[in-house]
Protein backbone atom coordinates (compact mmCIF):
# COMPACT_ATOMS: atom_id res chain seq x y z
CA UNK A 1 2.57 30.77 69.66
CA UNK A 2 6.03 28.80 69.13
CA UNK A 3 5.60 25.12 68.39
CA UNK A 4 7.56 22.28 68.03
CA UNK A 5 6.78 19.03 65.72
CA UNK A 6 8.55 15.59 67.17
CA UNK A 7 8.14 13.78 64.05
CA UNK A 8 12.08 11.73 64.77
CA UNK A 9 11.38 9.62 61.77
CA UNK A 10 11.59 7.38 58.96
CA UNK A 11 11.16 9.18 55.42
CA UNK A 12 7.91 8.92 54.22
CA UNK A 13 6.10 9.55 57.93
CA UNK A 14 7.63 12.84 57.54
CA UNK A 15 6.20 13.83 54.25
CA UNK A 16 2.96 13.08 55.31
CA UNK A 17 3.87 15.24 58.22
CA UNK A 18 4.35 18.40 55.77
CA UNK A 19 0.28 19.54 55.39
CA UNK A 20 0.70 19.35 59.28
CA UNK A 21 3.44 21.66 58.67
CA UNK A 22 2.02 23.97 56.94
CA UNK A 23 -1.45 24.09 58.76
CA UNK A 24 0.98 25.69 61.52
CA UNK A 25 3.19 27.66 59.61
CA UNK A 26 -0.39 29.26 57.80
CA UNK A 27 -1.77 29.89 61.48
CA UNK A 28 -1.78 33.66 62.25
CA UNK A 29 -1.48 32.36 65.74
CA UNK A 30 1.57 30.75 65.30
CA UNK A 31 4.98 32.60 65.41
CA UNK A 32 7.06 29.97 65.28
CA UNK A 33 7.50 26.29 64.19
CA UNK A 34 10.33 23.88 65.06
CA UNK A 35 10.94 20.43 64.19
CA UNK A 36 13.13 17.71 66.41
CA UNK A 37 13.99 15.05 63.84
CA UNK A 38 16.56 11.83 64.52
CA UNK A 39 20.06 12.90 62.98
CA UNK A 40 19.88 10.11 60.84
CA UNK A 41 17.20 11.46 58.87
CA UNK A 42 18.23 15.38 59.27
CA UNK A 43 18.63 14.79 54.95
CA UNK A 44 14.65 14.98 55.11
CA UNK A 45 14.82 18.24 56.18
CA UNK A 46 16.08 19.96 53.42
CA UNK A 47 12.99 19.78 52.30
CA UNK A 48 11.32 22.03 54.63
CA UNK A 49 10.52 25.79 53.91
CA UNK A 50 13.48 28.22 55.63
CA UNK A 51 10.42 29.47 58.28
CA UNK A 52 11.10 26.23 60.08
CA UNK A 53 13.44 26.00 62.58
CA UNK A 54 14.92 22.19 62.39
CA UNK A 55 16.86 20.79 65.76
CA UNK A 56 18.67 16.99 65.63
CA UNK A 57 18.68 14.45 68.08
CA UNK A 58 21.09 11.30 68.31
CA UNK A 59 19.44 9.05 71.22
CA UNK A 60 21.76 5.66 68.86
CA UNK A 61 24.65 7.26 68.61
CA UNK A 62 28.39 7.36 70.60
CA UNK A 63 27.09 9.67 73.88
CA UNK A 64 23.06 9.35 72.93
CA UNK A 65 22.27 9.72 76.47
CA UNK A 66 24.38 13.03 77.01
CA UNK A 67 23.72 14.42 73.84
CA UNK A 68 19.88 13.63 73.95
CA UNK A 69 20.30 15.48 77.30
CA UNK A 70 21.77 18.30 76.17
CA UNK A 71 19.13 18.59 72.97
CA UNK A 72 15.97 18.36 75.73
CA UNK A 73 17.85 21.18 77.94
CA UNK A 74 18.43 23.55 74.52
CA UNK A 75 14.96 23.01 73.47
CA UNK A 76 13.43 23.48 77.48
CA UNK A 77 15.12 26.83 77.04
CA UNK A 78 12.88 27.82 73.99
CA UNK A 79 9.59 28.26 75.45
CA UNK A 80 7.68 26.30 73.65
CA UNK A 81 3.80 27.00 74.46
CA UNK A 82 2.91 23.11 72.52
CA UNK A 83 4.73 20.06 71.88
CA UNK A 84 3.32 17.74 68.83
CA UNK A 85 3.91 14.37 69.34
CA UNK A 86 3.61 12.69 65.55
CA UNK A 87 5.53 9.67 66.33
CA UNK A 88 3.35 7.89 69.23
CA UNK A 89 6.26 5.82 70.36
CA UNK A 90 7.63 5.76 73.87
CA UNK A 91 11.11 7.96 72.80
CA UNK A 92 9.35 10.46 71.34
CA UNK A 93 6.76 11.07 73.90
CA UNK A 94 9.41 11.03 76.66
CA UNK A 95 11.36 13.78 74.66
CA UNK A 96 8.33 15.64 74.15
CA UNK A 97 7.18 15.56 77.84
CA UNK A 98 10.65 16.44 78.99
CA UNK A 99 10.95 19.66 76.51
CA UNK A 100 8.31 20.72 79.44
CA UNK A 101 5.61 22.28 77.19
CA UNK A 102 1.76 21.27 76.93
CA UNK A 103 2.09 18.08 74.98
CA UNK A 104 -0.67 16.55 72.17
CA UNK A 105 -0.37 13.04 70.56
CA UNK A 106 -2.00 10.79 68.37
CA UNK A 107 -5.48 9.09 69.22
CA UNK A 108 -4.58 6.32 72.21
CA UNK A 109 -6.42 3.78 70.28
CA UNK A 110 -4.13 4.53 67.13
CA UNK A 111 -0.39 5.33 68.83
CA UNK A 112 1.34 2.56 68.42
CA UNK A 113 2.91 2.15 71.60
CA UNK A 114 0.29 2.10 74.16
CA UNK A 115 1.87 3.84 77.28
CA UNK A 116 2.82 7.08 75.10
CA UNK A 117 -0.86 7.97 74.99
CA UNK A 118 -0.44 8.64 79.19
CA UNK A 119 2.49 11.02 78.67
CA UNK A 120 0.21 13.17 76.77
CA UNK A 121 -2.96 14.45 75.40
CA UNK A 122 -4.17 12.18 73.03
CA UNK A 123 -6.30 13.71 70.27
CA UNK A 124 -9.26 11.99 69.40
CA UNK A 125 -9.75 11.29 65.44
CA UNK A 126 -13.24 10.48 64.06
CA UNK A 127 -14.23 7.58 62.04
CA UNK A 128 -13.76 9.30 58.93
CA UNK A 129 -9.72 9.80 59.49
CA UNK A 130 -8.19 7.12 58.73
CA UNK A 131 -4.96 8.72 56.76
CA UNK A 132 -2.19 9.59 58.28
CA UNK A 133 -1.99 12.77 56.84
CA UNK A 134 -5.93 13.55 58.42
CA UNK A 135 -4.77 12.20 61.45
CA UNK A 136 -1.19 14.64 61.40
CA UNK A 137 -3.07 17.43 60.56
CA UNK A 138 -6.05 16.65 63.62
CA UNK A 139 -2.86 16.71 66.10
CA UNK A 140 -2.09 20.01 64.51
CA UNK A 141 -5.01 21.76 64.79
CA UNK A 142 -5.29 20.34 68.66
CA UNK A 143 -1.67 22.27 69.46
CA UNK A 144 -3.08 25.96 67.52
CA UNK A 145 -6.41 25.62 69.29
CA UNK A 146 -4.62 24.62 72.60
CA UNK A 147 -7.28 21.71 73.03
CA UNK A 148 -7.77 18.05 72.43
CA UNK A 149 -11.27 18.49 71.63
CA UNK A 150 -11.48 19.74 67.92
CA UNK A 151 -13.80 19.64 65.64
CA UNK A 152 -13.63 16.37 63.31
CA UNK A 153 -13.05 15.77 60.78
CA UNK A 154 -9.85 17.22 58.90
CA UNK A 155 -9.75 16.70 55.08
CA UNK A 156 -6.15 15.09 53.14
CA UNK A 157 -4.41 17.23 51.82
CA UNK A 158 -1.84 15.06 49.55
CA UNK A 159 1.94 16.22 50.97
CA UNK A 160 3.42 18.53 48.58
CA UNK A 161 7.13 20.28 48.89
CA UNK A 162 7.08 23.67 47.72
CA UNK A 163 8.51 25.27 44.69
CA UNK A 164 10.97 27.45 46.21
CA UNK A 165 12.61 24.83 47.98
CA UNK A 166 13.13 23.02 44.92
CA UNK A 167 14.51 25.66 43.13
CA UNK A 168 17.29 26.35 46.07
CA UNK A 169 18.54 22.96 45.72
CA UNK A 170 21.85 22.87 43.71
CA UNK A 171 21.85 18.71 42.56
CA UNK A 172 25.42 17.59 41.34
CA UNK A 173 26.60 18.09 37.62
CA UNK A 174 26.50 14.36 36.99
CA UNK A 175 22.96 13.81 37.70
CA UNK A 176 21.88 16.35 36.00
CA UNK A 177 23.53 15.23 32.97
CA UNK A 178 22.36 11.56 33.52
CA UNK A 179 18.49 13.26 33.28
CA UNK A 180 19.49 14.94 29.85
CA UNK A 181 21.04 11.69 28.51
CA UNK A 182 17.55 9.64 29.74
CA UNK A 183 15.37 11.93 27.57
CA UNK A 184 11.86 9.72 28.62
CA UNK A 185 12.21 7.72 31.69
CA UNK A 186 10.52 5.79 34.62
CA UNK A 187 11.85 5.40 38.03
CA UNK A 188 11.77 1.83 39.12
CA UNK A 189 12.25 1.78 42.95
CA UNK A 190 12.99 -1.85 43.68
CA UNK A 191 13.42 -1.19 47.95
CA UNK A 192 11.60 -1.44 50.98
CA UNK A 193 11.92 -0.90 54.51
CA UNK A 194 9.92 -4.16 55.24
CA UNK A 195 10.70 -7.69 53.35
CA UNK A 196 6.78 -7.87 53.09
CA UNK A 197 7.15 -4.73 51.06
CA UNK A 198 9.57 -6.07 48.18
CA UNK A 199 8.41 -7.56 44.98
CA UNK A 200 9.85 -10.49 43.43
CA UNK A 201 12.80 -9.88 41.50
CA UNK A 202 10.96 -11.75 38.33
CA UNK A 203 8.46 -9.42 38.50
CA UNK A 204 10.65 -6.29 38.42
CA UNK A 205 12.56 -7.63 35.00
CA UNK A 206 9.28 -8.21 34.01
CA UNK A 207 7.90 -4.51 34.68
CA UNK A 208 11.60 -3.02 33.22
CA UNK A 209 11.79 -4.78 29.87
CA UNK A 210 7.52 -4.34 28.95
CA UNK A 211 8.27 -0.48 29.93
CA UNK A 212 10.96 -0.17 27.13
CA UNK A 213 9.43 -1.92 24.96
CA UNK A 214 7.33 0.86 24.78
CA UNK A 215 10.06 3.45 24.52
CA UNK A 216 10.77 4.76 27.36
CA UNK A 217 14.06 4.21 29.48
CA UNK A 218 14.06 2.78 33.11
CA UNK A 219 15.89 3.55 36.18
CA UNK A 220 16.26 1.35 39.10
CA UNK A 221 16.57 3.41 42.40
CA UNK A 222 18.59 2.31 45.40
CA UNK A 223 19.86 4.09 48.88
CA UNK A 224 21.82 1.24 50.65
CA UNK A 225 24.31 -0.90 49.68
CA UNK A 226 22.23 -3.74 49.68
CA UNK A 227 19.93 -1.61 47.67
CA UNK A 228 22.29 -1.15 45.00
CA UNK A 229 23.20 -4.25 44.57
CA UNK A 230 19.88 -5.13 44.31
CA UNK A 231 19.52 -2.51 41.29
CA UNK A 232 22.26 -3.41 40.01
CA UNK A 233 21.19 -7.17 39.33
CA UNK A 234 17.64 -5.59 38.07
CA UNK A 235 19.40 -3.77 35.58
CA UNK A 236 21.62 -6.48 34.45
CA UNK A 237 18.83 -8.66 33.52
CA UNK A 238 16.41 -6.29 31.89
CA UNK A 239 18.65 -4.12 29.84
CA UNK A 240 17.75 -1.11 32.19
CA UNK A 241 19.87 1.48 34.02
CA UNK A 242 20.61 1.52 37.65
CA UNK A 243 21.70 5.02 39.45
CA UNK A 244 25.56 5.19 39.07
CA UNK A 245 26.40 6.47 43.18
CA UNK A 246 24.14 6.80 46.09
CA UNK A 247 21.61 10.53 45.61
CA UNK A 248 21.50 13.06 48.06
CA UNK A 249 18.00 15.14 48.55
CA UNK A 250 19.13 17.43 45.72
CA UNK A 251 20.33 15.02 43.04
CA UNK A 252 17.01 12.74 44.32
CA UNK A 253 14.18 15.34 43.94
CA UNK A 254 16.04 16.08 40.24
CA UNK A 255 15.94 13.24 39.28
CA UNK A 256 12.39 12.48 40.45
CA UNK A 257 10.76 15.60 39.11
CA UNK A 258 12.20 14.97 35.86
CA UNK A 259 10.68 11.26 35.88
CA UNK A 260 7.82 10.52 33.62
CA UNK A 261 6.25 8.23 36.64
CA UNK A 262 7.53 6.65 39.82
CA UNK A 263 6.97 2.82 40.15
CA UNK A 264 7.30 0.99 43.84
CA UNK A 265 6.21 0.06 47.39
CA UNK A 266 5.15 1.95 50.04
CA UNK A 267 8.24 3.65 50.80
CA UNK A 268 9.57 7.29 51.33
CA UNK A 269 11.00 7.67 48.06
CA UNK A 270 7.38 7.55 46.23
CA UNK A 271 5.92 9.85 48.72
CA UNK A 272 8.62 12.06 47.69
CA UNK A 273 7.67 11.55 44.55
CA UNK A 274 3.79 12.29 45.18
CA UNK A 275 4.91 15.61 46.86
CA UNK A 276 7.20 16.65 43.98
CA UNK A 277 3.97 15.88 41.60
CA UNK A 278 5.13 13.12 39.85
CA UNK A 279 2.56 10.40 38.77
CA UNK A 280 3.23 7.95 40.79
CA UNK A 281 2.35 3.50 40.94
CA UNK A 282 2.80 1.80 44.26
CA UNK A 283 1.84 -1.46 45.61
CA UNK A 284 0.22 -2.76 48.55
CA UNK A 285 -0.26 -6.26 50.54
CA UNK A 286 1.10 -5.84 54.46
CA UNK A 287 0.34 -1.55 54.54
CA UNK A 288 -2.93 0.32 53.43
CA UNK A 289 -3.06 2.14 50.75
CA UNK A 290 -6.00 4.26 52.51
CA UNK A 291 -3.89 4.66 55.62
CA UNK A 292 -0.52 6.38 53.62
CA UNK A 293 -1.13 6.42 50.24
CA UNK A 294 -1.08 9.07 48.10
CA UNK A 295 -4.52 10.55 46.84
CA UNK A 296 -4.93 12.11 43.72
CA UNK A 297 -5.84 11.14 39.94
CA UNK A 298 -2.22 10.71 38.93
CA UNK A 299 -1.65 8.52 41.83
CA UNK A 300 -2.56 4.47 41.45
CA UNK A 301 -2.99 1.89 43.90
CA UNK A 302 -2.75 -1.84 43.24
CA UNK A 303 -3.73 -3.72 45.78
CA UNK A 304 -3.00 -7.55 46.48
CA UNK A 305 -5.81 -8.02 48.67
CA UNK A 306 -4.73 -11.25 50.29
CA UNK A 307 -7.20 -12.44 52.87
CA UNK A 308 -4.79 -12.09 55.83
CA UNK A 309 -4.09 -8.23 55.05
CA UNK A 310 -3.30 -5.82 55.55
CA UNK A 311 -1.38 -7.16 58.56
CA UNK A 312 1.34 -4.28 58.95
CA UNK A 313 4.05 -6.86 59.56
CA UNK A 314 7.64 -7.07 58.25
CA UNK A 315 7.72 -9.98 58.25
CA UNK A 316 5.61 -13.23 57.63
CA UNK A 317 6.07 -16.74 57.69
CA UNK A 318 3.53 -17.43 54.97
CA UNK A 319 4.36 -14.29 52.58
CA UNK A 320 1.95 -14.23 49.64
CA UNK A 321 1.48 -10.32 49.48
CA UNK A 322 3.62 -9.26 46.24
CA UNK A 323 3.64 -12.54 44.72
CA UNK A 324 0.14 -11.33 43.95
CA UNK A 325 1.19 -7.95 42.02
CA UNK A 326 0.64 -8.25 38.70
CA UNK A 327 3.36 -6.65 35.98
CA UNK A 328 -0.03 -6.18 33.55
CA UNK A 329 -1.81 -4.29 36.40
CA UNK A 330 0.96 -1.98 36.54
CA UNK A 331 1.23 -1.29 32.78
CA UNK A 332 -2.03 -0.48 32.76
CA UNK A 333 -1.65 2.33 35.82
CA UNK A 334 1.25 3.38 33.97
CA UNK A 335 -0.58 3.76 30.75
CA UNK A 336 -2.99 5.62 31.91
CA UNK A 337 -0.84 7.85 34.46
CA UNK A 338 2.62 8.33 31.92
CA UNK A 339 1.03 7.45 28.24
CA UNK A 340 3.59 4.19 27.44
């Protein structure tokens, strides 16, 4: 069999896409596997194993319509006997149905945009799998099996990028010396895709100067401009570091597998984290920690609980979500995950 994964984006969807991955990739009925990601985040694929085959699509971009074109005519010409579908929005199941393969999606009462479920065939998930990485690895199984109707239910398997694609990563001379000169350290990752997901900037200079006060050095991550500046203010106020230029994969899983623990929202930088093995803290209000966290005893969870969540907004008139995350509850996670 030779399938292809749409998984287009954003970072952390497609690290809870790897298990998926590799449920095909350990099939002795699959051949091949192929990926179609969004160009923009082609840097996530450097994480994959050489055995998959990754193709890039700009649908945003100067000529999106031509080049998408062209990407749906290359990939027609492949042969593909399934299509996986692990987006569930209306662009990816349009490219999926067009690549002109048998195509299976996510359950139609959990694809987030409706119509997609009648471009495809929708995999029913069972009560009991409710994490995305479950329900990744149920659309999987579907596409090997050739059939919607599998049996239920599929167990987590927490995301994990293997060793040997680690090791073929070449990260710049200057972080590598900025690890040596850390010695002990904790990654502070002060971003967010979603303004619901930030914490108060009080409550980060909180976390950053109770962490070295117990010896250990803290870095605050960034990947934006906006980001950095961010960091950059953290740092300032709490006596901490901030990273000194914008990480690529390499220099970023170096850094992170190097890190005593990884401290921030739900975001694809600590699911990188979780799959590099790192012990890992993150915080939750607007997403659910049982729909994308990471599992595991070196993983922790604090949760806000406010009455109105989780709401899986990005925004909110009435936000009360972080103001709820306590510095003490992390110190605690972090003294039991890291030893500080």
């Amino acid at each position: 069999m030779k399938i292809l994964m749409v998984r287009l984006s954003a970072f952390g969807d497609m690290i809870h896409c790897l298990p998926a991955m590799e449920d095909l990739l350990a099939s002795p009925q699959v051949k091949e596997v192929h990926w179609l990601v969004d160009h923009r985040y082609a840097f996530v694929s450097e994480l994959f194993p050489a055995a998959v085959q990754v193709h890039w699509v700009d649908m945003k971009g100067r000529g999106g319509m031509r080049t998408t074109l062209e990407t749906v005519h290359a990939l027609r010409k492949l042969d593909f006997d399934c299509v996986l579908d692990l987006q569930g929005l209306m662009k990816s199941a349009l490219l999926a149905r067009a690549i002109g393969a048998q195509v299976y999606g996510i359950d139609r009462q959990h694809v987030r945009e409706k119509p997609a479920a009648m471009l495809q065939h929708s995999v029913p998930f069972c009560e009991e799998e409710r994490h995305v990485v479950q329900q990744y690895r149920k659309v999987a199984r579907a596409g090997i099996m050739m059939s919607p109707d599998v049996a239920c239910p599929v167990d987590y398997v927490l995301p994990q990028v293997r060793r040997e694609v680690l090791q073929g990563m070449q990260p710049s001379a200057g972080v590598v010396a900025l690890v040596d000169q850390l010695g002990a350290f904790i990654v502070l990752h002060p971003a967010g895709g979603w303004q619901t997901k930030q914490l108060p900037m009080e409550t980060w200079v909180e976390l950053a100067r109770s962490i070295q006060s117990q010896g250990k050095q803290v870095v605050f991550s960034w990947g934006s401009e906006q980001e950095r500046q961010r960091a950059e203010q953290l740092a300032a106020q709490s006596g901490a570091r901030s990273l000194p230029e914008c990480l690529n994969m390499s220099a970023l899983c170096h850094l992170l597998d190097h890190a005593d623990a990884v401290v921030g929202a739900d975001t694809g930088l600590l699911h990188l984290a979780a799959a590099l093995g790192r012990c890992t803290v993150t915080f939750w209000g607007p997403s659910a920690s049982w729909r994308s966290g990471p599992i595991g005893e070196q993983h922790w969870h604090i949760e806000s609980n406010p009455a109105c969540g989780p709401c899986f907004k990005r925004t909110c008139e009435h936000f009360i979500c972080m103001d709820n995350i306590r510095v003490s509850a992390i110190m605690e996670a972090l003294h039991e995950s890291a030893s500080i």
